[in-house]
PDB file of N, CA and C in Angstrom:
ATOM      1  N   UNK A   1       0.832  -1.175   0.000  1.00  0.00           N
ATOM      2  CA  UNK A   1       0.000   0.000   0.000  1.00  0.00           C
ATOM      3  C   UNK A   1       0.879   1.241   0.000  1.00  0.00           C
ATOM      4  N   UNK A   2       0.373   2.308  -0.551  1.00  0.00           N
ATOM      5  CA  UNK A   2       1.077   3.635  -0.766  1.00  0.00           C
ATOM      6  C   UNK A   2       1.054   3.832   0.619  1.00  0.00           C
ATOM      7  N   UNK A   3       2.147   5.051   0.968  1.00  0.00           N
ATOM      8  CA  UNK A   3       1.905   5.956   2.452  1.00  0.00           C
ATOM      9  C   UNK A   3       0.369   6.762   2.267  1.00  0.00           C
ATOM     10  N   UNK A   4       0.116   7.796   1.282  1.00  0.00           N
ATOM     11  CA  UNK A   4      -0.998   8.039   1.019  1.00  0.00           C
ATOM     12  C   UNK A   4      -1.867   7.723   1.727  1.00  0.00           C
ATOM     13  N   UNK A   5      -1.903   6.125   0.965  1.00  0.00           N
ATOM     14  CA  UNK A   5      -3.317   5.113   1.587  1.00  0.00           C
ATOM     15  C   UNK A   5      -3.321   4.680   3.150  1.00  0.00           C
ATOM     16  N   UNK A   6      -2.303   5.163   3.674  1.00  0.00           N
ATOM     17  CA  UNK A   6      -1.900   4.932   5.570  1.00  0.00           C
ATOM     18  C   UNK A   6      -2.329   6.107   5.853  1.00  0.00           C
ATOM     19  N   UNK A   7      -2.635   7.076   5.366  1.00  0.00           N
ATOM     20  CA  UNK A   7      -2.594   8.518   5.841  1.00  0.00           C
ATOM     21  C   UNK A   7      -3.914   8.651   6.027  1.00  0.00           C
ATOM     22  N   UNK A   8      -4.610   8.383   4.636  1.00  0.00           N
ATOM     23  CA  UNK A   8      -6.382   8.448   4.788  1.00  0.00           C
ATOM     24  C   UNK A   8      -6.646   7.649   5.537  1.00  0.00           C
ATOM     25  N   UNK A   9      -6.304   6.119   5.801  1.00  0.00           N
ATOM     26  CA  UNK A   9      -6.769   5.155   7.158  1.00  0.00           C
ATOM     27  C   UNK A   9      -6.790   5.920   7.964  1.00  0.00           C
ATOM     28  N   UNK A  10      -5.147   6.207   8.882  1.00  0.00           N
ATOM     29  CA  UNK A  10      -4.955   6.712   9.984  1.00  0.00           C
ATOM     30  C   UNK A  10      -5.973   7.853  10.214  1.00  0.00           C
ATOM     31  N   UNK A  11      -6.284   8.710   9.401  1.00  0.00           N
ATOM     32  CA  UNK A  11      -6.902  10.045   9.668  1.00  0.00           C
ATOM     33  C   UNK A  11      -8.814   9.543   9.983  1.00  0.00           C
ATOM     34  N   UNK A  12      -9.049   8.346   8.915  1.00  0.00           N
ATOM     35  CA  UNK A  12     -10.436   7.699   9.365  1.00  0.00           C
ATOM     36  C   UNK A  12     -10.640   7.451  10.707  1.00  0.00           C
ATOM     37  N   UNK A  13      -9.488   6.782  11.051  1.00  0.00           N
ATOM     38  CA  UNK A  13      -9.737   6.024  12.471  1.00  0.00           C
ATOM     39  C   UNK A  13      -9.449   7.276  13.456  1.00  0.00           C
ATOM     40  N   UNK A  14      -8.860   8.168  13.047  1.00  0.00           N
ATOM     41  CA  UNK A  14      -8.495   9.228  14.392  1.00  0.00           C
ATOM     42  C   UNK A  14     -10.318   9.744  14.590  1.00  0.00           C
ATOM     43  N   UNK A  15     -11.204   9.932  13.070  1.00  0.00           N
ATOM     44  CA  UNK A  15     -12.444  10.659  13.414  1.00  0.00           C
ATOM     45  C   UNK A  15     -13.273  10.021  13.873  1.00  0.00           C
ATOM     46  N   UNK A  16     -13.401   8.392  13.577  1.00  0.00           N
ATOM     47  CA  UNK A  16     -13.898   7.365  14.616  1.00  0.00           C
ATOM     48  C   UNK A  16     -13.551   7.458  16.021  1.00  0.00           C
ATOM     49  N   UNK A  17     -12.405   7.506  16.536  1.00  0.00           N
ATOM     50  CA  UNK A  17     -12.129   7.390  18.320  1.00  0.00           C
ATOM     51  C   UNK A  17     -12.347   8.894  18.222  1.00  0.00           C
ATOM     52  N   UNK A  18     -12.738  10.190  18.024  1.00  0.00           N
ATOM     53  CA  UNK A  18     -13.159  11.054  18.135  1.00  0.00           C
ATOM     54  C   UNK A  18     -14.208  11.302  18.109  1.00  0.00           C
ATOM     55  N   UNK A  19     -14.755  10.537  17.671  1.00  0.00           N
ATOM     56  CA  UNK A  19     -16.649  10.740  17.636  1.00  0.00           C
ATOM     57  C   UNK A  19     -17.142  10.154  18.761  1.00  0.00           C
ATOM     58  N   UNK A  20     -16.484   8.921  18.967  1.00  0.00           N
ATOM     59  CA  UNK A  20     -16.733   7.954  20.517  1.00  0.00           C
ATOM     60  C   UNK A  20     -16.199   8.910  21.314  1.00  0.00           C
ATOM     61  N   UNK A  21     -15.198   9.505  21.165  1.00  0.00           N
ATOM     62  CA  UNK A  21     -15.318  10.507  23.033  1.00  0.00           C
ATOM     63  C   UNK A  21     -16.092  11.520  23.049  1.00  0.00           C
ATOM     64  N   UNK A  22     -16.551  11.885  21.822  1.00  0.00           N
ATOM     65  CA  UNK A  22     -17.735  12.902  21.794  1.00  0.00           C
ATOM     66  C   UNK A  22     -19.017  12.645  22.631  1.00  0.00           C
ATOM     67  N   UNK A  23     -19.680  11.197  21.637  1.00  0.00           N
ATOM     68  CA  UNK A  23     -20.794  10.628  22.440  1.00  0.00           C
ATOM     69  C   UNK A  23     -20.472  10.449  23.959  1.00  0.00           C
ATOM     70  N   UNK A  24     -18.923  10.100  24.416  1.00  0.00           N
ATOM     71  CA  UNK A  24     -19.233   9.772  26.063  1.00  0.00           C
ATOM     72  C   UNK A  24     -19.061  11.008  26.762  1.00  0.00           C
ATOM     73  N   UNK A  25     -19.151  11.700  25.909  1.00  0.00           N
ATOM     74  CA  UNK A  25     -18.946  13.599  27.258  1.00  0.00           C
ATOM     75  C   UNK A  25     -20.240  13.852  26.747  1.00  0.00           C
ATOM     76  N   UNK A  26     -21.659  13.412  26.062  1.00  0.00           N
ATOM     77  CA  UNK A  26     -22.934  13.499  25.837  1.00  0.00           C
ATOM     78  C   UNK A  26     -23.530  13.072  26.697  1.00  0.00           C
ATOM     79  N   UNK A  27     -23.117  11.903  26.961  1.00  0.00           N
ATOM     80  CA  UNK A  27     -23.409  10.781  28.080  1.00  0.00           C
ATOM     81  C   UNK A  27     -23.160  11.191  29.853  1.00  0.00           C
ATOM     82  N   UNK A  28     -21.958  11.836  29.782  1.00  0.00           N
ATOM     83  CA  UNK A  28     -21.566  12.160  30.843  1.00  0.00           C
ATOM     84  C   UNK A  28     -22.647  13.572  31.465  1.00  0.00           C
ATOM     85  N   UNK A  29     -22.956  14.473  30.572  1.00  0.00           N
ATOM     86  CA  UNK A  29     -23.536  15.391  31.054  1.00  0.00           C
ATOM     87  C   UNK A  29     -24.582  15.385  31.035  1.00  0.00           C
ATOM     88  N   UNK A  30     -25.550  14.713  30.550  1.00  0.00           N
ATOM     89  CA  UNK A  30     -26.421  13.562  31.007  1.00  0.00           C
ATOM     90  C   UNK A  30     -26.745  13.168  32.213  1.00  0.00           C
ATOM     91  N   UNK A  31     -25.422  12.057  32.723  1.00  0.00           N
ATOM     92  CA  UNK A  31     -25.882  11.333  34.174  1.00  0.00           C
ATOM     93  C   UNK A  31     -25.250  12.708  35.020  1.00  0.00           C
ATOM     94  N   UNK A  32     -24.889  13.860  34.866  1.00  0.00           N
ATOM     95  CA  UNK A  32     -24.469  14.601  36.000  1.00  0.00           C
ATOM     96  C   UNK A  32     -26.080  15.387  36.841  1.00  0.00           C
ATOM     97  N   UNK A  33     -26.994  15.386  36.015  1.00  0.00           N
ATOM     98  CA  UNK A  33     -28.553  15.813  35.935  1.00  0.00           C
ATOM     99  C   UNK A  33     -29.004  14.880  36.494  1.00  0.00           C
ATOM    100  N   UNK A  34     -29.002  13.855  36.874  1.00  0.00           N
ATOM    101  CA  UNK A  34     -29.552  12.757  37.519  1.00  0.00           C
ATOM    102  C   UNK A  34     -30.194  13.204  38.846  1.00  0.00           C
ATOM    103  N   UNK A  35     -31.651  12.287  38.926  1.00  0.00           N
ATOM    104  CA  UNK A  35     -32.267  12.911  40.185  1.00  0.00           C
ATOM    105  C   UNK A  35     -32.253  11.332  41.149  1.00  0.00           C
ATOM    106  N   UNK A  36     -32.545  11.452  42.268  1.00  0.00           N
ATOM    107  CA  UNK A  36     -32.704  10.019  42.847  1.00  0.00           C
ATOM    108  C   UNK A  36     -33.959  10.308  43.223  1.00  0.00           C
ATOM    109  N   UNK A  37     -34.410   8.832  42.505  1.00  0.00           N
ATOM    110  CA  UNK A  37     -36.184   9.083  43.071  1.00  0.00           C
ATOM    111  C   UNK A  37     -36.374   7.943  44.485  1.00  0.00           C
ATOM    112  N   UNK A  38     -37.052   9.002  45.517  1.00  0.00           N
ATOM    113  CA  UNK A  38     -37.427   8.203  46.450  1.00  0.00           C
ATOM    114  C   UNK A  38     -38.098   7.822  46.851  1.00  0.00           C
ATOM    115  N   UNK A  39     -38.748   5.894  46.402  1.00  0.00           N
ATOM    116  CA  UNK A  39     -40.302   4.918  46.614  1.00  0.00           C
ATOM    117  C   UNK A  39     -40.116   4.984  48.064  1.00  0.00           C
ATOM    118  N   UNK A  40     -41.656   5.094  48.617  1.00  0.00           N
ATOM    119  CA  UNK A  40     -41.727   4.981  50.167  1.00  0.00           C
ATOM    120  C   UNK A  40     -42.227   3.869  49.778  1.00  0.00           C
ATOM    121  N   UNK A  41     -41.939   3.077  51.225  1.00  0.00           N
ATOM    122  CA  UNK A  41     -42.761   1.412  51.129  1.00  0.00           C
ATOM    123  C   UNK A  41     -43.574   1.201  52.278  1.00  0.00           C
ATOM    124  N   UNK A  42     -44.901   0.318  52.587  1.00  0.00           N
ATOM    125  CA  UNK A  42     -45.620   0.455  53.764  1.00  0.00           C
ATOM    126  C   UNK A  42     -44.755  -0.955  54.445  1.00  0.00           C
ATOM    127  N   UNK A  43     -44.638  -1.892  53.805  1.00  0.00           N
ATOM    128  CA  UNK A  43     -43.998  -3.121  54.896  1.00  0.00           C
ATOM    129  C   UNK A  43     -42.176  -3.081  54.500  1.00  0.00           C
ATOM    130  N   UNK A  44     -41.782  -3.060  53.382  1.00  0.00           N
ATOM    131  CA  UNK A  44     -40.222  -3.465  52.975  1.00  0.00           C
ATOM    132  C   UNK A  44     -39.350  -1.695  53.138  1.00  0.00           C
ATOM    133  N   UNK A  45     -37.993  -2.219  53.592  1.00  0.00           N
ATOM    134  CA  UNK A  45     -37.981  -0.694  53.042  1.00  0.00           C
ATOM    135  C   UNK A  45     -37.685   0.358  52.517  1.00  0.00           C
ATOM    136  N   UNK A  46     -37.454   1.394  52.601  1.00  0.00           N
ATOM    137  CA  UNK A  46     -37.388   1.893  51.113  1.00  0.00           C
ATOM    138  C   UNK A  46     -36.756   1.746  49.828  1.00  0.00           C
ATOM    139  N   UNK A  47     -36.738   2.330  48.977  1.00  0.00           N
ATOM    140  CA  UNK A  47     -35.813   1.787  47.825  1.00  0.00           C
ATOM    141  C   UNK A  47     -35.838   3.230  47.125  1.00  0.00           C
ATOM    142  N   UNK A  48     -34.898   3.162  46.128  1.00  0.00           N
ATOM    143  CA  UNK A  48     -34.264   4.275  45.266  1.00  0.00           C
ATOM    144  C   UNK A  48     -34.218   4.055  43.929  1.00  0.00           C
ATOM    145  N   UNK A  49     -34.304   4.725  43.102  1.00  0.00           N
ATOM    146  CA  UNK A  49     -34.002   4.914  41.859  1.00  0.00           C
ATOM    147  C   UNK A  49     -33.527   5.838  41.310  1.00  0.00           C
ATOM    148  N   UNK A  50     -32.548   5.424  40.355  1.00  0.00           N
ATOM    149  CA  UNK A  50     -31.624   6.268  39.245  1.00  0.00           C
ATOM    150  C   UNK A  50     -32.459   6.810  38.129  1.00  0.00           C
ATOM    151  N   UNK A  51     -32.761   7.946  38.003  1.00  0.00           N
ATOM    152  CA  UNK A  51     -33.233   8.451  36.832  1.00  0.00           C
ATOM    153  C   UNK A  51     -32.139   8.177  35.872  1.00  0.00           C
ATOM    154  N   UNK A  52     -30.865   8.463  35.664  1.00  0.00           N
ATOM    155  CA  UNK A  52     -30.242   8.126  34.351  1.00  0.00           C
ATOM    156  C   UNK A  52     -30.656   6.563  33.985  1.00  0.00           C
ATOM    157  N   UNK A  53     -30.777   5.793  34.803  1.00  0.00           N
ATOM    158  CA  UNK A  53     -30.554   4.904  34.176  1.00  0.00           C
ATOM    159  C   UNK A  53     -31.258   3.436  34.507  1.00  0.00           C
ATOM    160  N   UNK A  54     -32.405   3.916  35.536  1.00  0.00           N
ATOM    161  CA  UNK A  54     -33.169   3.436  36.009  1.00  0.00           C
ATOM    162  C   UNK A  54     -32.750   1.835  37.330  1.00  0.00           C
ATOM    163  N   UNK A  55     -31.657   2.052  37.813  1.00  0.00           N
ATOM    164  CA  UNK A  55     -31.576   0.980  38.698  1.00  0.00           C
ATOM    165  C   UNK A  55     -32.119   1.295  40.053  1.00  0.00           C
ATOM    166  N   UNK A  56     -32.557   0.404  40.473  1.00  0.00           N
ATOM    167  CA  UNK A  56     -33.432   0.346  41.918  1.00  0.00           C
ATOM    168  C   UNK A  56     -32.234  -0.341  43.121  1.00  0.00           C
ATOM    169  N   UNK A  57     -32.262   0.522  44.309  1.00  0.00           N
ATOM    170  CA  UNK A  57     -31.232   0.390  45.249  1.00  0.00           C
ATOM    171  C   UNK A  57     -31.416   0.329  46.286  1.00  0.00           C
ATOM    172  N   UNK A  58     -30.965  -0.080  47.534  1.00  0.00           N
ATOM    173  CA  UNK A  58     -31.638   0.290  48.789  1.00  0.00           C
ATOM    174  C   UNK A  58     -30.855   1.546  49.905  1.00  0.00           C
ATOM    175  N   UNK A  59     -29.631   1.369  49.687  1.00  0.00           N
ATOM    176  CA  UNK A  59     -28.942   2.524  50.122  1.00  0.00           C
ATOM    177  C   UNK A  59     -28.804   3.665  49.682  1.00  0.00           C
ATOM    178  N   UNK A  60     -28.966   4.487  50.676  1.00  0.00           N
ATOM    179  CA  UNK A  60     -29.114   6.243  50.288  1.00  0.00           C
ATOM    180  C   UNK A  60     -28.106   6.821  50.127  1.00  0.00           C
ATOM    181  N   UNK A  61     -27.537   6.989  48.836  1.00  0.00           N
ATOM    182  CA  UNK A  61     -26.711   7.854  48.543  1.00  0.00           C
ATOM    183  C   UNK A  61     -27.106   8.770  47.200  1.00  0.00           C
ATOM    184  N   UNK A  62     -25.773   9.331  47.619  1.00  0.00           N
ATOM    185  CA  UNK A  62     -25.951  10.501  46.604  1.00  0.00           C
ATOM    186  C   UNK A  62     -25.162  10.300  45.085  1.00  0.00           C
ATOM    187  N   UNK A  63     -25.102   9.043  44.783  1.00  0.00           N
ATOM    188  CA  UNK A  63     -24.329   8.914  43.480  1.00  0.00           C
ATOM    189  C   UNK A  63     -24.939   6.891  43.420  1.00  0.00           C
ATOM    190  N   UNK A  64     -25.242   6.885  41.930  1.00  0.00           N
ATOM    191  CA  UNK A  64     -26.027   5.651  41.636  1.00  0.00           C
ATOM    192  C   UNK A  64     -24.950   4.609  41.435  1.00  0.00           C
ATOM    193  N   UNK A  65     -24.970   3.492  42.374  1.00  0.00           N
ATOM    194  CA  UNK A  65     -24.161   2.585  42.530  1.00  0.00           C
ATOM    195  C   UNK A  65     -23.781   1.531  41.041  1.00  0.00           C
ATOM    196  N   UNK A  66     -24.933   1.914  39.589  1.00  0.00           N
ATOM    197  CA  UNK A  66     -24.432   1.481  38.705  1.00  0.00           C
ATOM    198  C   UNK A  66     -24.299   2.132  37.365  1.00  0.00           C
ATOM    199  N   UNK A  67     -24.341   3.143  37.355  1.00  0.00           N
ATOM    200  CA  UNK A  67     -23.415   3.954  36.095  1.00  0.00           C
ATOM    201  C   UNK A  67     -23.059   4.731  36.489  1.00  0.00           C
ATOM    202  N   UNK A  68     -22.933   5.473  38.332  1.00  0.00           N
ATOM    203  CA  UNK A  68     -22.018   6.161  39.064  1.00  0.00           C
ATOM    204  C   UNK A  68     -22.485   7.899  38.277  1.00  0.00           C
ATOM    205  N   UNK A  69     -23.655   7.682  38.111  1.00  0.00           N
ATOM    206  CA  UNK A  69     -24.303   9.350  37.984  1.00  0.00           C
ATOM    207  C   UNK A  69     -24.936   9.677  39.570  1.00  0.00           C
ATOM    208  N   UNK A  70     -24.015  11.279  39.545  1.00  0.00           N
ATOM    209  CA  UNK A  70     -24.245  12.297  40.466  1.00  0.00           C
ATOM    210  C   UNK A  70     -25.395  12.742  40.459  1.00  0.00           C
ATOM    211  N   UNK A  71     -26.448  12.532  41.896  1.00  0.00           N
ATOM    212  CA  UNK A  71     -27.311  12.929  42.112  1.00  0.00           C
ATOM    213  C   UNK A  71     -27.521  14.674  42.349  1.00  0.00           C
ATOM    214  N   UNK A  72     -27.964  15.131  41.941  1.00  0.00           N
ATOM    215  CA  UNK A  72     -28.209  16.864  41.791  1.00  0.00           C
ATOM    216  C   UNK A  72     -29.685  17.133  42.794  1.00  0.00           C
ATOM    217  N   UNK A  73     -30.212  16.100  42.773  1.00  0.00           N
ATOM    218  CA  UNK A  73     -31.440  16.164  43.847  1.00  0.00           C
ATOM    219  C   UNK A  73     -32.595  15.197  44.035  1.00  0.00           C
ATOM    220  N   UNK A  74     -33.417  15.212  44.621  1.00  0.00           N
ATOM    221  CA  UNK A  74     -34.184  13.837  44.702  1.00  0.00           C
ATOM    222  C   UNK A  74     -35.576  14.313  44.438  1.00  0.00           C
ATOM    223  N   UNK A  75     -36.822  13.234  44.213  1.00  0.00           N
ATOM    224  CA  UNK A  75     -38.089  13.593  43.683  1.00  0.00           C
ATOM    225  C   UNK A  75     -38.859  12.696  44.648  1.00  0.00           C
ATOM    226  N   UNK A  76     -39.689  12.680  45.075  1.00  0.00           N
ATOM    227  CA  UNK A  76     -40.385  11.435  45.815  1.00  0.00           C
ATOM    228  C   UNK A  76     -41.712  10.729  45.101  1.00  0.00           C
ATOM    229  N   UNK A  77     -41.604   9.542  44.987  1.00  0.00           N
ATOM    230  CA  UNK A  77     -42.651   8.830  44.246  1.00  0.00           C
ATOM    231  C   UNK A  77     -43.336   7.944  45.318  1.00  0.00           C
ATOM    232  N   UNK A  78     -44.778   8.322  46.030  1.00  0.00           N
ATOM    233  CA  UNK A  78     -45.308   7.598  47.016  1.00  0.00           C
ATOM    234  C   UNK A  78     -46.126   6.873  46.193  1.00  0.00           C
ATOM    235  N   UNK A  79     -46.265   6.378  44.478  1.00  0.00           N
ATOM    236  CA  UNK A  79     -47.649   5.927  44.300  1.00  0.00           C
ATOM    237  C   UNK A  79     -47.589   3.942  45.068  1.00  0.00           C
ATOM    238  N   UNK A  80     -46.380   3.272  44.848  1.00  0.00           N
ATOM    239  CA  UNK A  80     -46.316   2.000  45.326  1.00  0.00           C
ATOM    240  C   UNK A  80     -46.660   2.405  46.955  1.00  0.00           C
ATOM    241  N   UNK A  81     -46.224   3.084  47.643  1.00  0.00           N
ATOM    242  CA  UNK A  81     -46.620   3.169  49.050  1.00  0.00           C
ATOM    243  C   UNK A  81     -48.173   3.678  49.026  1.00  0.00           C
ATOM    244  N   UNK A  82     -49.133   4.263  48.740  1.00  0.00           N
ATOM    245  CA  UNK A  82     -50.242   4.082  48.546  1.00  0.00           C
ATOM    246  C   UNK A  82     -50.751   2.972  48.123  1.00  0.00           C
ATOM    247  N   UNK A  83     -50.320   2.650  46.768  1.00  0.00           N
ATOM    248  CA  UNK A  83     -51.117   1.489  46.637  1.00  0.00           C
ATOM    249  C   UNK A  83     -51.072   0.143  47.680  1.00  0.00           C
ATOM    250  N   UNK A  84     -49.787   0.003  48.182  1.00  0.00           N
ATOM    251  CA  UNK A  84     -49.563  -0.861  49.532  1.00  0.00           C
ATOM    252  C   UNK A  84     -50.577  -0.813  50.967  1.00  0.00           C
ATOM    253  N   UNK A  85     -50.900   0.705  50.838  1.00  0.00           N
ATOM    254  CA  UNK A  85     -51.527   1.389  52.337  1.00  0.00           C
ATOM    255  C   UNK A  85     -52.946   0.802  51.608  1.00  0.00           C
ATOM    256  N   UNK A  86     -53.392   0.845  50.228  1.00  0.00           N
ATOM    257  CA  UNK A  86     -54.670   0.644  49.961  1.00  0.00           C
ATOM    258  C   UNK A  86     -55.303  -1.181  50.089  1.00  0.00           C
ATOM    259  N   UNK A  87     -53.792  -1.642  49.947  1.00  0.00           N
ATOM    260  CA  UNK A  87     -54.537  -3.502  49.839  1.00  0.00           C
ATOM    261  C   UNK A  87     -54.397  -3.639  51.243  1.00  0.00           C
ATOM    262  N   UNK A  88     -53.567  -3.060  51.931  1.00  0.00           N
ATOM    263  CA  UNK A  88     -53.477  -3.645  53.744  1.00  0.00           C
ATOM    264  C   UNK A  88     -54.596  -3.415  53.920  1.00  0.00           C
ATOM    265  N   UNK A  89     -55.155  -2.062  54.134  1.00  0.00           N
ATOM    266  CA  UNK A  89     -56.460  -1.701  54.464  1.00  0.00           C
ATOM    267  C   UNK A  89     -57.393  -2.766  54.069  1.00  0.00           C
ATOM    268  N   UNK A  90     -57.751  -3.049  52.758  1.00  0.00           N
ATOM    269  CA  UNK A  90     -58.610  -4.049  52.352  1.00  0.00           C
ATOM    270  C   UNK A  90     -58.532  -5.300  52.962  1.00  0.00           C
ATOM    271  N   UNK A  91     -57.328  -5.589  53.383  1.00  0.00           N
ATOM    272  CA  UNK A  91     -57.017  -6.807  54.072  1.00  0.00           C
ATOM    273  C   UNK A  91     -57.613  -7.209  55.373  1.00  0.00           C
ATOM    274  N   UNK A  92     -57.427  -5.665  55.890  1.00  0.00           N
ATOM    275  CA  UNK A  92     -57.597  -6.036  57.411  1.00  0.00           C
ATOM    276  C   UNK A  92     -59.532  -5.586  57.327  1.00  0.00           C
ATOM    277  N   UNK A  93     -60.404  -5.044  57.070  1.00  0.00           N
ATOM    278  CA  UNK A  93     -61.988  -4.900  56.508  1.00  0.00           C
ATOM    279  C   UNK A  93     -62.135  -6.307  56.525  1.00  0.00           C
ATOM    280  N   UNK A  94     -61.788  -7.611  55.424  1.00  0.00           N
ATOM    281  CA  UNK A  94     -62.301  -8.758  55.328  1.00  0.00           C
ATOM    282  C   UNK A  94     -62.655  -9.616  56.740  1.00  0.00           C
TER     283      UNK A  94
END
């Protein structure tokens, strides 16, 4: 092969691994927006979720134990703890 033809490769592949670190600083600023949502539970207890990326956790922290996005703030989602408070209730009526 000519040098030429090493030159246009090399220069292909430099805009390929350049486009991939593009997409992961897309990615990155992304999970830095991340909220932790917090399920109340009536019997188990609580649990967490990653908005980037949706994993469910039980320890409270401030950074998601699996794609390691920084929590910026939290949201609270009581609808499973209602619906829990609504079948006990029914339970204990019978």
């Amino acid at each position: 092969m000519s040098g030429a033809l090493w030159i246009v490769i090399g220069v292909l592949f430099l805009l390929l691994l350049g486009g991939s670190r593009e997409s992961g600083a897309k990615k990155k600023t992304s999970r830095s927006r991340a909220v932790r949502i917090d399920r109340t539970h009536y019997y188990d207890p609580d649990d967490y979720e990653c908005s980037a990326c949706g994993a469910r956790f039980q320890k409270k922290s401030m950074s998601c134990p699996r794609c390691g996005a920084r929590f910026t703030g939290t949201e609270e989602d009581d609808d499973e703890f209602i619906e829990e408070m609504v079948f006990w209730e029914d339970d204990e009526e019978e």
